[in-house]
C-alpha atoms as a PDB file:
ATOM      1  CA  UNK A   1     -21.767  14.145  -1.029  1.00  0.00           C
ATOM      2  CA  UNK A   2     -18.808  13.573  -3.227  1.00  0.00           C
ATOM      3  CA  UNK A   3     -16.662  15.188  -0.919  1.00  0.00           C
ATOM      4  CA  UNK A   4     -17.507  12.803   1.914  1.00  0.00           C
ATOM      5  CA  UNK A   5     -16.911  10.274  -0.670  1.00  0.00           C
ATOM      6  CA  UNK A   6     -13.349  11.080  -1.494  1.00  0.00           C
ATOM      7  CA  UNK A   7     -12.638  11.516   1.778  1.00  0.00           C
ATOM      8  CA  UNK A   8     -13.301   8.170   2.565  1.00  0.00           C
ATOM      9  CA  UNK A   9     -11.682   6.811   0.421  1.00  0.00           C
ATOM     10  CA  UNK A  10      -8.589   8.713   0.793  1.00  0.00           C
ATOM     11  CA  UNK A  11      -8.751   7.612   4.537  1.00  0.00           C
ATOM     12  CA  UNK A  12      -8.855   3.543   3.254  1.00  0.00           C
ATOM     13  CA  UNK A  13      -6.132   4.076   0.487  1.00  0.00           C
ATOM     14  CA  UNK A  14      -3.720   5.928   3.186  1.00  0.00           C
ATOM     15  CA  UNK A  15      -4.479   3.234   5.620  1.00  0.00           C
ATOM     16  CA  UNK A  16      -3.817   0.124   2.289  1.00  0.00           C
ATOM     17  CA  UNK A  17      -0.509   2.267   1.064  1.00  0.00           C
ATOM     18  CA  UNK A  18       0.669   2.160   4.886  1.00  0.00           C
ATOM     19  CA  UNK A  19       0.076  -1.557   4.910  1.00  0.00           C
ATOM     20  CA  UNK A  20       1.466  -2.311   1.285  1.00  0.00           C
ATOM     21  CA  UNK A  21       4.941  -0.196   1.864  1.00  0.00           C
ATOM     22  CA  UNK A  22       6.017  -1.990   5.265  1.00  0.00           C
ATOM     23  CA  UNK A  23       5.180  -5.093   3.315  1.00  0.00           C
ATOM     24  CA  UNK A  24       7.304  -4.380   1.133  1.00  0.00           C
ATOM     25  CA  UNK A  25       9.917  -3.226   3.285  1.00  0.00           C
ATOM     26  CA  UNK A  26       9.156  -6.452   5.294  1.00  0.00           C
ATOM     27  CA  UNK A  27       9.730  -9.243   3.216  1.00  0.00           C
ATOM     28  CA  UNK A  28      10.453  -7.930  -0.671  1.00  0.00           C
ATOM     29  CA  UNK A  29       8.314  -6.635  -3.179  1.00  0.00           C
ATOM     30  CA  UNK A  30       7.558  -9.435  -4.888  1.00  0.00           C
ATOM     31  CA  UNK A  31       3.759 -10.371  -3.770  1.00  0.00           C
ATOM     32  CA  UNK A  32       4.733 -14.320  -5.279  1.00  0.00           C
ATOM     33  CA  UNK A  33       7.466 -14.499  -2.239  1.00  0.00           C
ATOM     34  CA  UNK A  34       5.259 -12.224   0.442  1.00  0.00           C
ATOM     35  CA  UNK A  35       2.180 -13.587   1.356  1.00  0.00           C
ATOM     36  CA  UNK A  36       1.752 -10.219   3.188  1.00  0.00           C
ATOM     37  CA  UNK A  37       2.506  -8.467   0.436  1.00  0.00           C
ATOM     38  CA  UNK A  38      -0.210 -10.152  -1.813  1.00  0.00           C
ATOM     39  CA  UNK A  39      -2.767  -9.938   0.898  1.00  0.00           C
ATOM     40  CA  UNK A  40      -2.324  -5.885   0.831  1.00  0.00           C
ATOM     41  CA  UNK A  41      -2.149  -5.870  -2.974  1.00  0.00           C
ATOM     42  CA  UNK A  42      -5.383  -8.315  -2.845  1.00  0.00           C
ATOM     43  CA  UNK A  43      -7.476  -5.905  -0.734  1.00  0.00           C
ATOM     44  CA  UNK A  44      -6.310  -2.340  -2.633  1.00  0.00           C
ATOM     45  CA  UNK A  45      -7.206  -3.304  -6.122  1.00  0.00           C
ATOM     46  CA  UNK A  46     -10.580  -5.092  -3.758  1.00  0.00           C
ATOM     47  CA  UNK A  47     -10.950  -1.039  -2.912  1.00  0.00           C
ATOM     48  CA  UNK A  48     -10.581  -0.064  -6.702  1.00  0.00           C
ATOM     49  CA  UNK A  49      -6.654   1.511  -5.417  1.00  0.00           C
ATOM     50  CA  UNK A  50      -4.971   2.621  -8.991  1.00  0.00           C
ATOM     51  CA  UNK A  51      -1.994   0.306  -9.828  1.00  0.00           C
ATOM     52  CA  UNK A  52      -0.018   3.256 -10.447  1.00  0.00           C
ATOM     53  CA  UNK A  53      -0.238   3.888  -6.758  1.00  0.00           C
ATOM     54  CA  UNK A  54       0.258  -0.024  -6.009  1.00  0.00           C
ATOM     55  CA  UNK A  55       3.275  -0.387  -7.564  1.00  0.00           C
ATOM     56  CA  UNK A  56       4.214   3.475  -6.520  1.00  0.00           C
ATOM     57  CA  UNK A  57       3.705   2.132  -2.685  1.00  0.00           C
ATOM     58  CA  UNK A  58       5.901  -1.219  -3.167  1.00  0.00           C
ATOM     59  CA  UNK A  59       8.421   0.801  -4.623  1.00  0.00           C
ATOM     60  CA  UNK A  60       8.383   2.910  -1.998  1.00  0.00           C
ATOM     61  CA  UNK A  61       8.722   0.401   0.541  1.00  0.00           C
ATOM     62  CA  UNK A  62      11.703  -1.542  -1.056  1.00  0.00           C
ATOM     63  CA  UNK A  63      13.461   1.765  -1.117  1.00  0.00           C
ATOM     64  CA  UNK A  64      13.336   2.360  -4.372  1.00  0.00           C
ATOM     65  CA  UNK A  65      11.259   5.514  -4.153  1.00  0.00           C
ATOM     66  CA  UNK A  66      12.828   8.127  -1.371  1.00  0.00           C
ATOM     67  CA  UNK A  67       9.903   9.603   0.743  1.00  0.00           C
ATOM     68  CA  UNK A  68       8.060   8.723   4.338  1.00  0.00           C
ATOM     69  CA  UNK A  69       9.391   5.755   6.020  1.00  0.00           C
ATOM     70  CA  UNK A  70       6.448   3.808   8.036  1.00  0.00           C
ATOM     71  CA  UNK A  71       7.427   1.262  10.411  1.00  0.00           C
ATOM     72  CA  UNK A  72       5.569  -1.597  11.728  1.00  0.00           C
ATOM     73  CA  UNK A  73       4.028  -0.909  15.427  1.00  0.00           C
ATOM     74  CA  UNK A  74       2.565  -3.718  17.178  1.00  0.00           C
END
C-alpha cells in the first residue's frame, strides 16, 4: 500500500517540478511577477511538495541549478 502511495505521488511531484521549472524559465522566478509561476507554486505546496524541492525546481529553471532542461510543448 505505501508503495502505491509513493508512487503516486512521485508521478504528481515530477509532473508539478516539470511545470514549476519552465515557469521559471518562462517568465522569472519570482512567483509576485509570474502568474504562472505562482499558480505551479500554489498547486505543489496544495500536493504537500517540500519547499526545499520548490525552490530547488525554480532554481533550476532560472538556471541557477545545472541539470535537465524541460521545454514547453504545446
Amino acid at each position: 500500500r505505501k508503495g502505491r502511495q509513493d508512487a503516486k505521488r512521485g508521478k504528481i511531484f515530477t509532473k508539478l517540478i516539470k511545470e514549476i521549472t519552465v515557469s521559471a524559465r518562462l517568465g522569472g522566478g519570482d512567483s509576485n511577477m509570474n502568474p504562472r509561476l505562482r499558480a505551479a507554486v500554489a498547486a505543489a505546496k496544495e500536493e504537500n511538495m517540500p519547499s526545499d524541492n520548490i525552490t530547488r525546481a525554480i532554481k533550476k529553471g532560472t538556471g541557477e541549478l545545472e541539470g535537465v532542461n524541460y521545454e514547453e510543448i504545446r
